[in-house]
C-alpha atoms as a PDB file:
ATOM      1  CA  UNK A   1       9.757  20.362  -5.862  1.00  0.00           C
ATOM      2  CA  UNK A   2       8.158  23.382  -7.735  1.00  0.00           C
ATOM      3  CA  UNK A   3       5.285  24.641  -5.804  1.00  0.00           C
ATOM      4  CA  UNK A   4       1.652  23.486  -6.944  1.00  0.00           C
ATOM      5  CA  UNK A   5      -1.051  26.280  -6.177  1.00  0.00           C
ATOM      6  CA  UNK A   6      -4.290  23.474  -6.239  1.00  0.00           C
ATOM      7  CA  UNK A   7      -6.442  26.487  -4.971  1.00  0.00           C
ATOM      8  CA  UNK A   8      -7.289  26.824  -8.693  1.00  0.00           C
ATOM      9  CA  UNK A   9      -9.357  24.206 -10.377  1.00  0.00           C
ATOM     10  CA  UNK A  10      -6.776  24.288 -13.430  1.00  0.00           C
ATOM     11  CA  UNK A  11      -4.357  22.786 -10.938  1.00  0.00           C
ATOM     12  CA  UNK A  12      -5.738  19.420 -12.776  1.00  0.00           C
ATOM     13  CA  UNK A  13      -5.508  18.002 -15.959  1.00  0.00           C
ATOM     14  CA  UNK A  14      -8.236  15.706 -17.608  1.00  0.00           C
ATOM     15  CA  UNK A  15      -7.165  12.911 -15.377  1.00  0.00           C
ATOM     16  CA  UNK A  16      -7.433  14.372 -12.547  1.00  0.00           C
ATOM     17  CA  UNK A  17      -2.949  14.508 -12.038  1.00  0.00           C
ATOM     18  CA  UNK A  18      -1.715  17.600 -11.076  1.00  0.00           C
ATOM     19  CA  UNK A  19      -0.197  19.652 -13.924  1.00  0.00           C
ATOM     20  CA  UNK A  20       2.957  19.903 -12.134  1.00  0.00           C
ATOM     21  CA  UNK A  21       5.213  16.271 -12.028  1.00  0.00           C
ATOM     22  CA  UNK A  22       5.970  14.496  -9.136  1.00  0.00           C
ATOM     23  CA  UNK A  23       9.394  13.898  -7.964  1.00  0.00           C
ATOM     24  CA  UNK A  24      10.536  10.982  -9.814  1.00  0.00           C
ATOM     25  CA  UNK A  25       9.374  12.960 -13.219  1.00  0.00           C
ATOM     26  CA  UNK A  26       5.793  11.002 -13.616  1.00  0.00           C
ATOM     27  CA  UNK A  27       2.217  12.202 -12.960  1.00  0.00           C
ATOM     28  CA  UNK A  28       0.876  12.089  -9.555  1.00  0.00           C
ATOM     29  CA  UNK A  29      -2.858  12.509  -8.675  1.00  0.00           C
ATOM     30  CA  UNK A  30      -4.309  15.885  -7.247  1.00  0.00           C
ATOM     31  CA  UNK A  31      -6.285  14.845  -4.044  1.00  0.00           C
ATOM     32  CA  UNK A  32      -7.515  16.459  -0.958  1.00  0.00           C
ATOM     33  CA  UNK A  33      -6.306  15.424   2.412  1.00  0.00           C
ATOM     34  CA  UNK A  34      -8.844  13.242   3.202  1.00  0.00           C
ATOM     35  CA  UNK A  35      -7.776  10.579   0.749  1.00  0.00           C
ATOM     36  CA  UNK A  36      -5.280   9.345   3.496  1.00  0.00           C
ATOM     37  CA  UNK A  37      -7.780   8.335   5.787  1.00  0.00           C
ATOM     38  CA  UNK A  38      -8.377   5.552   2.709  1.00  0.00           C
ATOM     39  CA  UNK A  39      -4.982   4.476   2.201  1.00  0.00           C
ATOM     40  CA  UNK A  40      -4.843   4.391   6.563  1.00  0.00           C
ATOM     41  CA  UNK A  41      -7.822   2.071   6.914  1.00  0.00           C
ATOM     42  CA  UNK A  42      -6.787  -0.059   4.270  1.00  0.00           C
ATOM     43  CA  UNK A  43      -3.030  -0.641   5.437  1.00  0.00           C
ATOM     44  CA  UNK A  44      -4.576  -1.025   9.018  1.00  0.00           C
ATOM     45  CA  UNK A  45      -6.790  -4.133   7.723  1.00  0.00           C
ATOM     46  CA  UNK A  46      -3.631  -5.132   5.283  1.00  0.00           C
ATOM     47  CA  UNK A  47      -1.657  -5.175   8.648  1.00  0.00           C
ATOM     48  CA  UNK A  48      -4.547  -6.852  10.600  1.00  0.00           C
ATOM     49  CA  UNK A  49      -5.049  -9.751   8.218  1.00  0.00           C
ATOM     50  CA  UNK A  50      -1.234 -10.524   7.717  1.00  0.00           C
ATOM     51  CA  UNK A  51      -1.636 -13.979   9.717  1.00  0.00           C
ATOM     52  CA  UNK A  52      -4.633 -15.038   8.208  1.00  0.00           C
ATOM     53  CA  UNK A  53      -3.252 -14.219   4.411  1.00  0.00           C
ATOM     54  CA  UNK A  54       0.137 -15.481   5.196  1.00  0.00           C
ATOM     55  CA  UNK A  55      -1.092 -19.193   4.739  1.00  0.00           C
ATOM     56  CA  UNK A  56      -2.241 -18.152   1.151  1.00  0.00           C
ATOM     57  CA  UNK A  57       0.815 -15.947   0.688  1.00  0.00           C
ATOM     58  CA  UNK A  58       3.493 -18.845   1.404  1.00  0.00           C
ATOM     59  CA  UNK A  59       1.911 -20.644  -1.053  1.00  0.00           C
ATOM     60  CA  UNK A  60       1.751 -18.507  -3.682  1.00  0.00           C
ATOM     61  CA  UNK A  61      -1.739 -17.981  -3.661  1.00  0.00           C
ATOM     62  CA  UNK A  62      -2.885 -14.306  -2.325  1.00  0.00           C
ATOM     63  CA  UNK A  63      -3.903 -11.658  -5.234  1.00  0.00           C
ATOM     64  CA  UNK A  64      -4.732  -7.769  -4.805  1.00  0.00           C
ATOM     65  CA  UNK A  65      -6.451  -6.248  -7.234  1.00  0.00           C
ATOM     66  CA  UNK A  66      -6.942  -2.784  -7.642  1.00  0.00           C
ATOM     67  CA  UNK A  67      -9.367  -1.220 -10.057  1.00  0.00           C
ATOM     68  CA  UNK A  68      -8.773   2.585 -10.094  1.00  0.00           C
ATOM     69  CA  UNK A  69      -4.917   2.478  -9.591  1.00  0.00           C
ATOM     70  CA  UNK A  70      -4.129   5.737 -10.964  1.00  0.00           C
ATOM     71  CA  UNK A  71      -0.996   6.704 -11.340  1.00  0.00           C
ATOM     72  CA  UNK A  72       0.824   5.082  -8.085  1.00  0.00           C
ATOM     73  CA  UNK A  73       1.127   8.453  -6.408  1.00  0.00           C
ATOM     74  CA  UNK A  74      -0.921  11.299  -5.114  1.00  0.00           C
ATOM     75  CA  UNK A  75      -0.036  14.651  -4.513  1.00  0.00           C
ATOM     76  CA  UNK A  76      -1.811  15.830  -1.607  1.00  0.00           C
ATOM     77  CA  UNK A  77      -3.565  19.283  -2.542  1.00  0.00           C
ATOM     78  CA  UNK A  78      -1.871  22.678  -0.679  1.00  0.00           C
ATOM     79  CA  UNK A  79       0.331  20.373   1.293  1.00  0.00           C
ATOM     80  CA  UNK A  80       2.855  19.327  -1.550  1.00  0.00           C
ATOM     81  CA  UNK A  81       3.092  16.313  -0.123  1.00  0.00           C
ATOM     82  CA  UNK A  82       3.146  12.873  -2.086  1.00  0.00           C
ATOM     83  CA  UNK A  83       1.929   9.767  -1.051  1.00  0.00           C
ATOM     84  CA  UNK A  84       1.500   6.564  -2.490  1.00  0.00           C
ATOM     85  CA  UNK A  85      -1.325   4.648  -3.899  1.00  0.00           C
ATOM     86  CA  UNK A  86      -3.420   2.156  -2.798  1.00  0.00           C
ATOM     87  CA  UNK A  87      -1.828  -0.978  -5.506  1.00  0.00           C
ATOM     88  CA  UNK A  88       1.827   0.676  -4.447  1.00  0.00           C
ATOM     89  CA  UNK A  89       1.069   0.017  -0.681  1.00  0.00           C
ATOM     90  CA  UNK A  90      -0.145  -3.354  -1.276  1.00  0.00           C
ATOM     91  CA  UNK A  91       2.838  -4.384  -3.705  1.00  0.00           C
ATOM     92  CA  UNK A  92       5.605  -3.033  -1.384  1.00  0.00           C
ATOM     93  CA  UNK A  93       4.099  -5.420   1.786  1.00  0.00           C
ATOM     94  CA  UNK A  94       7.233  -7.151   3.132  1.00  0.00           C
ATOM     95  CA  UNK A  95       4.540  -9.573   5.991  1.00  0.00           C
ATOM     96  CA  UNK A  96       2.585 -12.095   3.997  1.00  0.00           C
ATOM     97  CA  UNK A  97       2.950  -9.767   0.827  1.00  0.00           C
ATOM     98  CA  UNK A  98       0.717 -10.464  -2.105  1.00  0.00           C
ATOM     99  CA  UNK A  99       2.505 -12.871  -4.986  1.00  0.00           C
ATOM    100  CA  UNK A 100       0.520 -10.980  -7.423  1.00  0.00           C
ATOM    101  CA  UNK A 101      -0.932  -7.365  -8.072  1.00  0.00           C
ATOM    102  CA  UNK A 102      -3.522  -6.032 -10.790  1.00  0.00           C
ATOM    103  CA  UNK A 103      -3.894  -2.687 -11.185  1.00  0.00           C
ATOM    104  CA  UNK A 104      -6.334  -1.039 -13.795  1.00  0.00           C
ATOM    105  CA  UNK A 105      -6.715   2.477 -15.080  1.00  0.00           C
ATOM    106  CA  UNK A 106      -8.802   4.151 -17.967  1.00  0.00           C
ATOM    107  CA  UNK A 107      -5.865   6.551 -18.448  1.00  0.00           C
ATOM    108  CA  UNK A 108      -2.913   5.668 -20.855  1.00  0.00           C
ATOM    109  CA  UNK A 109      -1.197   8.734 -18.772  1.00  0.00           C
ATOM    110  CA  UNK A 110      -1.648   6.954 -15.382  1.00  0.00           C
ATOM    111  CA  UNK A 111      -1.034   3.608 -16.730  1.00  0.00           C
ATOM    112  CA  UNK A 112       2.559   4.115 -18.546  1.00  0.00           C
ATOM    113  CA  UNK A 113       3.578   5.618 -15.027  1.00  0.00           C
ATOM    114  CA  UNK A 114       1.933   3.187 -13.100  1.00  0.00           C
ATOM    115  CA  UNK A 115       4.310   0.512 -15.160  1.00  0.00           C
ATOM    116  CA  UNK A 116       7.431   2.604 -14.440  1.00  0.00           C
ATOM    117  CA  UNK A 117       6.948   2.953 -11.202  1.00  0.00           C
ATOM    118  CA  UNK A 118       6.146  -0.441 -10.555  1.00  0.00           C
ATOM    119  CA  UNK A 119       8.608  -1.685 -13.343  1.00  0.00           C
ATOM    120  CA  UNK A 120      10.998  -3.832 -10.720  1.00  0.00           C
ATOM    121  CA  UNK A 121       8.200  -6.053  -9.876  1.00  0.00           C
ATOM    122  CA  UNK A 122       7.722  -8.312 -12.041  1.00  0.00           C
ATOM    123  CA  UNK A 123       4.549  -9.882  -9.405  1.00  0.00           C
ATOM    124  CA  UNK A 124       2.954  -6.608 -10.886  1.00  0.00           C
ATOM    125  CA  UNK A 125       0.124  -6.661 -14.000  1.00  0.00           C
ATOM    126  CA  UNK A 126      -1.082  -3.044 -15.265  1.00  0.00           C
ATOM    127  CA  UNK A 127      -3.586  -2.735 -17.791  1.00  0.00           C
ATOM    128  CA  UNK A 128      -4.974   0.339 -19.331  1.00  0.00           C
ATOM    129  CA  UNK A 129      -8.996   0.061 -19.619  1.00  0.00           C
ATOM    130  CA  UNK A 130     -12.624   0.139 -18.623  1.00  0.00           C
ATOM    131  CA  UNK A 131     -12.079  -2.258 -15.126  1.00  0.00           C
ATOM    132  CA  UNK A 132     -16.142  -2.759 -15.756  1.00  0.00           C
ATOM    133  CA  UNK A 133     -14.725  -4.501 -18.650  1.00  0.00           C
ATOM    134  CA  UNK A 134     -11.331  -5.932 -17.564  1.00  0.00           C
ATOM    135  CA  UNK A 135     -12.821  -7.777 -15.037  1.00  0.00           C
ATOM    136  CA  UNK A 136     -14.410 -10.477 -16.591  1.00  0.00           C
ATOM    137  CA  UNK A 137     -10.961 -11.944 -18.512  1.00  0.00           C
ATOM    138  CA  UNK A 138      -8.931 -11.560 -15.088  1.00  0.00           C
ATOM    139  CA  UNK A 139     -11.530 -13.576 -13.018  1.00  0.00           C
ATOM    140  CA  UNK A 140     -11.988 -16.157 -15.378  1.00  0.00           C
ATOM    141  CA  UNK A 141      -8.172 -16.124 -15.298  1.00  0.00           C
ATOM    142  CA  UNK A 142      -8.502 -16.624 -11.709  1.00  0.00           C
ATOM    143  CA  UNK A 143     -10.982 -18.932 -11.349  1.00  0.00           C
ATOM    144  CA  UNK A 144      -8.823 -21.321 -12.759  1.00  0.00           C
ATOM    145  CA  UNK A 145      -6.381 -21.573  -9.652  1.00  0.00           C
ATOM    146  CA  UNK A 146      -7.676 -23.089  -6.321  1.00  0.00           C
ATOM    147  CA  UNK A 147      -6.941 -22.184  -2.848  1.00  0.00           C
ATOM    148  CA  UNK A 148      -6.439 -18.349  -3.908  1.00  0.00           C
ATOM    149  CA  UNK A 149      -7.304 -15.715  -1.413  1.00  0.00           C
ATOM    150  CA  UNK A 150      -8.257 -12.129  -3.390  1.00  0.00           C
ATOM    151  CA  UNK A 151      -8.308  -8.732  -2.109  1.00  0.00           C
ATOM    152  CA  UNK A 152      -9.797  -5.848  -4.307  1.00  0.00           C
ATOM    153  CA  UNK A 153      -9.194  -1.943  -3.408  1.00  0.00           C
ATOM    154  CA  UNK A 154     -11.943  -0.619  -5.467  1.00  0.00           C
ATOM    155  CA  UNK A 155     -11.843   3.257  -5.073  1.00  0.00           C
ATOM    156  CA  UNK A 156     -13.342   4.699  -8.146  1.00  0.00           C
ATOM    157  CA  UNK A 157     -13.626   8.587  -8.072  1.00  0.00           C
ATOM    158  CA  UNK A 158     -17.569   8.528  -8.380  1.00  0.00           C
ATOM    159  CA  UNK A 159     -20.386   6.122  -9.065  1.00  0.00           C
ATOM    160  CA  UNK A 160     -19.764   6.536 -12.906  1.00  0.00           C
ATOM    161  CA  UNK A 161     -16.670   4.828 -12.802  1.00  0.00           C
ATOM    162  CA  UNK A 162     -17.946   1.246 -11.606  1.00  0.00           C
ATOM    163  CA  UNK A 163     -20.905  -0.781 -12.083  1.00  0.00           C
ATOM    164  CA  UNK A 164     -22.384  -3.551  -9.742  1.00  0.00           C
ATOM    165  CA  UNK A 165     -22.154  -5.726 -12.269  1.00  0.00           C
ATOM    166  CA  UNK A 166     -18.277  -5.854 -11.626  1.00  0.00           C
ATOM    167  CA  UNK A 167     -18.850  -6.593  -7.938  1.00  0.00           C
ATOM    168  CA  UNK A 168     -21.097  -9.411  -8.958  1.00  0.00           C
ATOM    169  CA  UNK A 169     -18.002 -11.075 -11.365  1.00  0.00           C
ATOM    170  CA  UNK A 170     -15.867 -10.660  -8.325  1.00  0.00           C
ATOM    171  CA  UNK A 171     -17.650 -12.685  -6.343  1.00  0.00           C
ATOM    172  CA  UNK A 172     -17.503 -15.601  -8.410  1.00  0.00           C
ATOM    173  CA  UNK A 173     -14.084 -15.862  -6.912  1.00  0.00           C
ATOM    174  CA  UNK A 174     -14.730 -18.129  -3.200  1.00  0.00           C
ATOM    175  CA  UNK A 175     -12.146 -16.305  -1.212  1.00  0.00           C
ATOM    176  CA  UNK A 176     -12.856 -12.516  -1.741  1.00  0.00           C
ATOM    177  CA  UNK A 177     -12.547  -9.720   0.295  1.00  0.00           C
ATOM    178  CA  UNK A 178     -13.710  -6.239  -1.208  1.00  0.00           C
ATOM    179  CA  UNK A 179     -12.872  -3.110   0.075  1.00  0.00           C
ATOM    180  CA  UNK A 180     -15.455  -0.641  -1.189  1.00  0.00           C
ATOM    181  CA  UNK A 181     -15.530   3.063  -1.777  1.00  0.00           C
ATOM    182  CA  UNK A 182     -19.372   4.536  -1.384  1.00  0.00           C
ATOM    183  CA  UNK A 183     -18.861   7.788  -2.942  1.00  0.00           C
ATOM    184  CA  UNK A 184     -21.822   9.852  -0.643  1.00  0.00           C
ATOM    185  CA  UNK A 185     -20.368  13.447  -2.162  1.00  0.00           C
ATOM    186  CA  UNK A 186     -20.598  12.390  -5.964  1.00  0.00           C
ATOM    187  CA  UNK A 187     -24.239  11.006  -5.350  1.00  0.00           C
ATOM    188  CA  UNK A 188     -25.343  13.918  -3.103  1.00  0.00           C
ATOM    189  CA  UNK A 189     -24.310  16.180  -6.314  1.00  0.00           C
ATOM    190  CA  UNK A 190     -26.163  14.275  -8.594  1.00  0.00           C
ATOM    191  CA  UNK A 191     -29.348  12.578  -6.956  1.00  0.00           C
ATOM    192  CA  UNK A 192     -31.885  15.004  -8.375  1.00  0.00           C
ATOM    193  CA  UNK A 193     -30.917  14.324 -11.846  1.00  0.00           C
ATOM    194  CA  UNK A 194     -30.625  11.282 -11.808  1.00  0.00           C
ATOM    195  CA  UNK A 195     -33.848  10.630  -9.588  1.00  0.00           C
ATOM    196  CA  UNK A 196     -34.915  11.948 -12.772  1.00  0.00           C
ATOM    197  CA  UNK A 197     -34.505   9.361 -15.354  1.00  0.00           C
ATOM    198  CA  UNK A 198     -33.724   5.948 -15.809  1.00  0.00           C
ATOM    199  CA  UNK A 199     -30.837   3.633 -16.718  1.00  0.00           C
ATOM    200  CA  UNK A 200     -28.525   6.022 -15.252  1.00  0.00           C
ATOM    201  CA  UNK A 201     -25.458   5.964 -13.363  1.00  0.00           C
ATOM    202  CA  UNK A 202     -27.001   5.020 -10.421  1.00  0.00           C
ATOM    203  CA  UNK A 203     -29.049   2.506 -11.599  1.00  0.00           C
ATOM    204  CA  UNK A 204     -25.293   1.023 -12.843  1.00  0.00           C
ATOM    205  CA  UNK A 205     -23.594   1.614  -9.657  1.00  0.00           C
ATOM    206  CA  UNK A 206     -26.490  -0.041  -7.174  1.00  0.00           C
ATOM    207  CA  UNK A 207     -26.898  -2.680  -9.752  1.00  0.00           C
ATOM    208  CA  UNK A 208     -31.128  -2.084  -9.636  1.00  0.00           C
ATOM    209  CA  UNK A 209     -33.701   0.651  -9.816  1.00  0.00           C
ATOM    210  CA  UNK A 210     -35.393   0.284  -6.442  1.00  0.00           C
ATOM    211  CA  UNK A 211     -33.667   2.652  -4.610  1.00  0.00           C
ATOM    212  CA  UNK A 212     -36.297   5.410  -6.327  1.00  0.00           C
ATOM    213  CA  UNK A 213     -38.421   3.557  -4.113  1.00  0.00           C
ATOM    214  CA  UNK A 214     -36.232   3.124  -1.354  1.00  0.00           C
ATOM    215  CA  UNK A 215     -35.685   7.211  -1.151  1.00  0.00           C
ATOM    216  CA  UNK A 216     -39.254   8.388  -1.623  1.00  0.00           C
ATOM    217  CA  UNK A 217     -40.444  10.622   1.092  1.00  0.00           C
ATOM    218  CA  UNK A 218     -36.982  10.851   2.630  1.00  0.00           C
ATOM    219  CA  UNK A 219     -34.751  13.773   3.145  1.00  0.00           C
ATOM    220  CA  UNK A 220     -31.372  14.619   4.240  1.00  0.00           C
ATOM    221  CA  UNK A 221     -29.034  11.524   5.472  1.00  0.00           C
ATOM    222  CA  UNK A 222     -31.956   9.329   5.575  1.00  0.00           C
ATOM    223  CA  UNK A 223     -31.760   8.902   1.878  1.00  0.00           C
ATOM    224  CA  UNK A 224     -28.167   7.815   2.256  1.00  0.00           C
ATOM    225  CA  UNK A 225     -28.732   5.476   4.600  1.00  0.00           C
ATOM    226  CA  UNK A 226     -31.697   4.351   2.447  1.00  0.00           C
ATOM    227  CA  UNK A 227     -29.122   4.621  -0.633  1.00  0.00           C
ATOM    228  CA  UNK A 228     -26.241   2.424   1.307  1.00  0.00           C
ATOM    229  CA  UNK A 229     -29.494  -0.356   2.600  1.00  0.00           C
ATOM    230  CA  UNK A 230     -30.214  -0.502  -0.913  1.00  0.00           C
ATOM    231  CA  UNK A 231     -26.681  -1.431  -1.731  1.00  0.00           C
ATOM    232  CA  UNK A 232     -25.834  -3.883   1.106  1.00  0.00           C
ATOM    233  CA  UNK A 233     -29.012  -6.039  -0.189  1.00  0.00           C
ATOM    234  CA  UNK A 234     -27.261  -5.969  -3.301  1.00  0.00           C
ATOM    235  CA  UNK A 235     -24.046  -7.094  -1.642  1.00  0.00           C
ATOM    236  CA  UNK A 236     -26.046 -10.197  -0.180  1.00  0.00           C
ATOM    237  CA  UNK A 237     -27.215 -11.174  -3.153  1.00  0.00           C
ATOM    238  CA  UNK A 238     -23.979 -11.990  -4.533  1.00  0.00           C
ATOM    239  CA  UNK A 239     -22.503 -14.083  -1.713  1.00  0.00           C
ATOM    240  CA  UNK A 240     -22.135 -11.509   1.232  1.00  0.00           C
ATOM    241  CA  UNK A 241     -23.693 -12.527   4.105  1.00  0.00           C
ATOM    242  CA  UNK A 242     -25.271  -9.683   6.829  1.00  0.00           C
ATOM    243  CA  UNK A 243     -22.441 -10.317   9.326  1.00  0.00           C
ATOM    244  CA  UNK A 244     -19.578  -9.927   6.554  1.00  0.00           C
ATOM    245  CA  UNK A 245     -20.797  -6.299   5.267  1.00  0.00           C
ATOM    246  CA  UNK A 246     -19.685  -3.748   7.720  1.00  0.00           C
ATOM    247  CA  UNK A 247     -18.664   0.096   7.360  1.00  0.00           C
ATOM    248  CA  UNK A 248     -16.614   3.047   8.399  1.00  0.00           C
ATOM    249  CA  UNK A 249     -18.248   6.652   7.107  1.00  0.00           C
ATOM    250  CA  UNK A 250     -16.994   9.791   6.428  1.00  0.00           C
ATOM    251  CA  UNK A 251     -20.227  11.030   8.415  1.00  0.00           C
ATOM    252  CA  UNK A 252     -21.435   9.663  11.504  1.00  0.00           C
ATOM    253  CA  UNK A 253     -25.076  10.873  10.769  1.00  0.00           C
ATOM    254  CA  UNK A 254     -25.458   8.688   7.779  1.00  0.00           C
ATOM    255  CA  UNK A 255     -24.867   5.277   8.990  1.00  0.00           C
ATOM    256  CA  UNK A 256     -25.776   5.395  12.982  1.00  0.00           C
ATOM    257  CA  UNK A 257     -25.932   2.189  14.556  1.00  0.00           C
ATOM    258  CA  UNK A 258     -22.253   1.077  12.930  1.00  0.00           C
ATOM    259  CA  UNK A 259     -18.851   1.571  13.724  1.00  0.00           C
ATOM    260  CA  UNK A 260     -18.127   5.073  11.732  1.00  0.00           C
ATOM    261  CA  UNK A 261     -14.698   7.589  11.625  1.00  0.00           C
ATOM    262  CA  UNK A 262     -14.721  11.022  10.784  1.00  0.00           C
ATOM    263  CA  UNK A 263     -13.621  11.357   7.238  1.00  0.00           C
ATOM    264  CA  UNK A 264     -14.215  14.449   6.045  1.00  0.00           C
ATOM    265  CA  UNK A 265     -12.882  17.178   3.604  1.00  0.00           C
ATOM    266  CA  UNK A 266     -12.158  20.582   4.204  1.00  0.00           C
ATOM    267  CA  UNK A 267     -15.332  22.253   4.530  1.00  0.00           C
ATOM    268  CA  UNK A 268     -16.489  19.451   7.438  1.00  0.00           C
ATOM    269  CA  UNK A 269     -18.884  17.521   4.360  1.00  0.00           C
ATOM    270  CA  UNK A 270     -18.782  14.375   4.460  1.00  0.00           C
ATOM    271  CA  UNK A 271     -17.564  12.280   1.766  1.00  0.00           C
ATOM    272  CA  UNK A 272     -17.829   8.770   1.638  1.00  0.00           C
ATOM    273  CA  UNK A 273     -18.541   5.513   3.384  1.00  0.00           C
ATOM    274  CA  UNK A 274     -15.871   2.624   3.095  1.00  0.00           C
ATOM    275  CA  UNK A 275     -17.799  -0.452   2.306  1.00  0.00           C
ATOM    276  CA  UNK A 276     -15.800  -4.159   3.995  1.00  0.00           C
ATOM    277  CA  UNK A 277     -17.261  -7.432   2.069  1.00  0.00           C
ATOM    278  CA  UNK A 278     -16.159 -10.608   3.294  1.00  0.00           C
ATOM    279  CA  UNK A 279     -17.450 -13.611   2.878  1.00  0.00           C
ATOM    280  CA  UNK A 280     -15.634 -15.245   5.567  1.00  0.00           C
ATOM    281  CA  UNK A 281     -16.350 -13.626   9.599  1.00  0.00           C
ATOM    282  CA  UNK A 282     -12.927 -13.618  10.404  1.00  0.00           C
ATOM    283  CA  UNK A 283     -12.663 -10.663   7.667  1.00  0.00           C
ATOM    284  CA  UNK A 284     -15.427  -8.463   9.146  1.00  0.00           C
ATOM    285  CA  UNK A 285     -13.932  -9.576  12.898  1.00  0.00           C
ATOM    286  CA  UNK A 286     -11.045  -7.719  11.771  1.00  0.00           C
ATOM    287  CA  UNK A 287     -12.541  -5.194   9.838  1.00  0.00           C
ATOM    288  CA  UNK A 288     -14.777  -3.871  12.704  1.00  0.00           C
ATOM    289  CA  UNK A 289     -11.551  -4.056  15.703  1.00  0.00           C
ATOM    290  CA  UNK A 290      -9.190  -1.342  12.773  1.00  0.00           C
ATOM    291  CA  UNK A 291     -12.049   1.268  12.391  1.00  0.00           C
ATOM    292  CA  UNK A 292     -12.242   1.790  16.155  1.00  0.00           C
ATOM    293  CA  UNK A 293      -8.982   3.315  15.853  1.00  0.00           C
ATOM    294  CA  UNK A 294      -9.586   6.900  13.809  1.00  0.00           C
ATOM    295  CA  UNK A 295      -6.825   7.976  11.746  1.00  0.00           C
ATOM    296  CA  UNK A 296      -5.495  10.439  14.623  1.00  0.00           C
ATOM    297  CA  UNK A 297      -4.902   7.616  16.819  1.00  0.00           C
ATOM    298  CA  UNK A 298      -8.128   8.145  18.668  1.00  0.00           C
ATOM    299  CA  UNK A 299     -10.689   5.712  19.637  1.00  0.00           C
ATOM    300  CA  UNK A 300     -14.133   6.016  18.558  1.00  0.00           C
ATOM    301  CA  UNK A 301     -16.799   5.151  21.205  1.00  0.00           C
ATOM    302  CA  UNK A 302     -19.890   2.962  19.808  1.00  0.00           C
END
């Protein structure tokens, strides 16, 4: 493999794929490290949950649906190493695998090698678009099949990529289990401008305006705690009840009080909080026994 040097910022094109191909000729995704301890934590409740999907599974019935799929691979920044993506994972499950993936992108790019890759599986639906606006065609899609049991990997690269209003057409669906990317990094850039005005990207994201409120008077991770309160209420008022909406964080500070891991990029910042919305306890039963384990193998003491 020719050798990437992603200390440089032009190591990326507009999509965010390294400039340099991956192995099998397509574009892979430029990401730091840290993105594994995603992909780990998801695979982990993927693995935890096999029994309880298999009965939708052997029927037909269980869907993942992924609305940032990217290309299918990532290229893991000064390491060279490549990994796969969250839909790829998911589609290549041999316990209880899904009978049917989704995978969105906004990039044509990451879409026509998203297809190639996944060309052999014919369980496998890629569609290049908004996902804010996708969404509302696949669920209605969805709704009209009973007894289904949904998953949703939604891992956008910052708040501007999905709006609550998504989350909320998700929902409709009775058996859905959302795991949520809380991008802390992107907001932490961005809060004072957008604290600011109005009708921005936050405002989309959260799905309301009263976390201007929320925030006032507040400094340092008390905001984000404030910010992540804020969206949890939001989360209940969609379907997800208190004991189904649990998290793991990139920085312990942020959310004390819950189960947390240390996720975290090279400079020791922290950089997100993974969000677990079930509507069922069995979901968040399983949810909160994987995030004890950190992706080192240790155990985290709560």
């Amino acid at each position: 493999m020719d050798i990437r040097n992603c200390r440089k910022h032009s190591c990326k094109d507009n999509d965010g794929n390294c400039l340099i191909h991956g192995s099998d000729g397509l574009p892979v995704q430029c990401v730091g490290r840290w993105v594994e301890d995603k992909f780990f934590f998801l695979e982990r409740y993927l693995n935890a949950s096999c029994e309880a999907r298999r009965k939708f599974a052997d029927r037909g019935n269980a869907v993942f649906i992924d609305l940032f799929s990217g290309p299918g691979k990532c290229i893991i920044k000064d390491e060279k190493i490549e990994i796969d993506s969250g839909g790829i994972r998911a589609l290549n499950r041999d316990e209880a695998p899904f009978n049917e993936c989704f995978c969105f992108d906004i990039s044509k790019v990451n879409v026509d090698a998203l297809k190639k890759r996944t060309s052999a599986k014919s369980n496998c639906h890629v569609e290049c678009g908004d996902s804010n606006s996708l969404i509302n065609k696949l669920v209605n899609t969805l709704l009209k099949q009973k007894y289904r049991y949904h998953f949703a990997f939604i891992d956008p690269f910052g708040p501007d990529g999905l709006k609550f209003e998504t989350l909320k057409m998700l929902a409709k669906l009775d058996k859905m289990d959302m795991l949520i990317h809380f991008p802390i990094g992107a907001i932490k850039r961005n809060l004072k401008t957008w604290t600011k005005s109005t009708n921005n990207i936050l405002d989309n994201f959260l799905g309301t305006n009263v976390w201007r409120k929320a925030i006032k008077d507040l400094s340092g991770d008390k905001i984000f705690k404030a910010l992540i309160d804020t969206f949890k209420k939001q989360l209940k008022s969609i379907g997800y009840p208190e004991d189904g909406l649990k998290m793991a964080s990139s920085n312990e500070d942020i959310y004390t009080g819950l189960p947390t891991v240390p996720v975290r990029n090279t400079k020791e910042v922290g950089m997100y909080v993974l969000i677990l919305a079930s509507k069922h306890p069995l979901g968040q039963k399983i949810w909160s026994s994987i995030i004890k384990t950190n992706p080192t193998g240790q155990k985290e003491l709560f």
